[in-house]
Protein backbone atom coordinates (compact mmCIF):
# COMPACT_ATOMS: atom_id res chain seq x y z
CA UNK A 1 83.54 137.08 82.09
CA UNK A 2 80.11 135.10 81.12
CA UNK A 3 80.00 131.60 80.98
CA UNK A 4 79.27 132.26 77.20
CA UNK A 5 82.30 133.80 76.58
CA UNK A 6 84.42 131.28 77.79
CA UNK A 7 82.55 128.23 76.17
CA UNK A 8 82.75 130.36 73.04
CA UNK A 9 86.40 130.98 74.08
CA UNK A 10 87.57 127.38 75.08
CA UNK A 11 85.58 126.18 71.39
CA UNK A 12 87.27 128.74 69.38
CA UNK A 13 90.51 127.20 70.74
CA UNK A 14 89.48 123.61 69.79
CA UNK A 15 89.05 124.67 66.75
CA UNK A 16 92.39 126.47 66.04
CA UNK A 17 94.05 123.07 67.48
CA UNK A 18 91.85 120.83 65.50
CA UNK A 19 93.15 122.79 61.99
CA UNK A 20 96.59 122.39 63.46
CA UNK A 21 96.86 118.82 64.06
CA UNK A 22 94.77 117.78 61.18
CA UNK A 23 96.54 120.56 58.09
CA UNK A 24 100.33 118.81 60.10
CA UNK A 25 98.75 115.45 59.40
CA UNK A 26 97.28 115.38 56.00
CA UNK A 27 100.20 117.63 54.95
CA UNK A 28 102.49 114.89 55.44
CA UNK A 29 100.57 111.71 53.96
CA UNK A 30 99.87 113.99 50.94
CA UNK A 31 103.76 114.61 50.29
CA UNK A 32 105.24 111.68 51.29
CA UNK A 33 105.74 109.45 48.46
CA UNK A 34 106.19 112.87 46.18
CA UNK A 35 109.57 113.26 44.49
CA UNK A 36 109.12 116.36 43.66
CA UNK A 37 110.13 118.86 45.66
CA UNK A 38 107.84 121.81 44.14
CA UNK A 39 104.94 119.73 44.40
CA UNK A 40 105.50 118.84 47.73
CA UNK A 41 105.39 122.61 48.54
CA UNK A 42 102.29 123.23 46.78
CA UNK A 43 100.38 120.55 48.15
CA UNK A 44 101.41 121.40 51.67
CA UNK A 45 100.32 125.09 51.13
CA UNK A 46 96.76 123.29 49.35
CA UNK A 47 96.36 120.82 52.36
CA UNK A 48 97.27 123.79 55.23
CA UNK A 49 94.75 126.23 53.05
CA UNK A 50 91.69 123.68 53.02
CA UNK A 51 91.88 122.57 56.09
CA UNK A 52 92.12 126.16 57.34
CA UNK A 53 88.47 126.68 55.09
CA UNK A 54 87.10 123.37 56.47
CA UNK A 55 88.02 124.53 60.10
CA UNK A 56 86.56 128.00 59.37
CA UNK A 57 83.68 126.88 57.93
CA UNK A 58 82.80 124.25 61.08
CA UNK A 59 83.69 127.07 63.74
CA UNK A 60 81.23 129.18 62.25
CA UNK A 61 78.21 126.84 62.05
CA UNK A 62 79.28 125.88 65.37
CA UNK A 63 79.26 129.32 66.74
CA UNK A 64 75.91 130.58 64.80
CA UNK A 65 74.39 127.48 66.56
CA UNK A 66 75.42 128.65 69.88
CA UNK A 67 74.92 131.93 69.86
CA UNK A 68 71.24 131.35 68.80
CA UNK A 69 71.02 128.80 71.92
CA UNK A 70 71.86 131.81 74.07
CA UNK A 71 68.61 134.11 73.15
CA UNK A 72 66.17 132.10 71.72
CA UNK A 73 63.02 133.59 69.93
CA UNK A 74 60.06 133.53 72.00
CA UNK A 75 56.79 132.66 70.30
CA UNK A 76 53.76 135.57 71.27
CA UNK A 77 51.42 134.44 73.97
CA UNK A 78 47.71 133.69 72.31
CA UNK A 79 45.29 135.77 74.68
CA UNK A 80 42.37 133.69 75.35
């Protein structure tokens, strides 16, 4: 296996543990002084689906980035 494909392996996992911790996190100080226990299940499912879109969203700027690191475009040689 490439080099590539384990730094785009090892950051794909960072990612997946990032949305973990953080959705486990903000799922609990968003339902903890909520009475209600229906609310408390929809904002958990909100918080877990955000963070899921903000997570997405970073790996995949993060990944274009790198993946255009790994060929760049070469400009044409001027022949003088």
């Amino acid at each position: 296996m490439d080099d590539y494909h384990k730094v785009m392996r090892n950051g794909t996992i960072i990612y997946v543990v990032l949305w973990i911790i953080v959705s486990i996190v903000l799922s609990y100080f968003t339902t903890k002084d909520e009475p209600d226990s229906q609310k408390r299940k929809d904002y958990k499912i909100m918080s877990f689906i955000f963070t899921f879109m903000g997570t997405f969203c970073m790996w995949l700027m993060w990944i274009c980035v790198y993946m255009h690191q790994m060929y760049p475009i070469q400009l044409p040689r001027i022949k003088a």
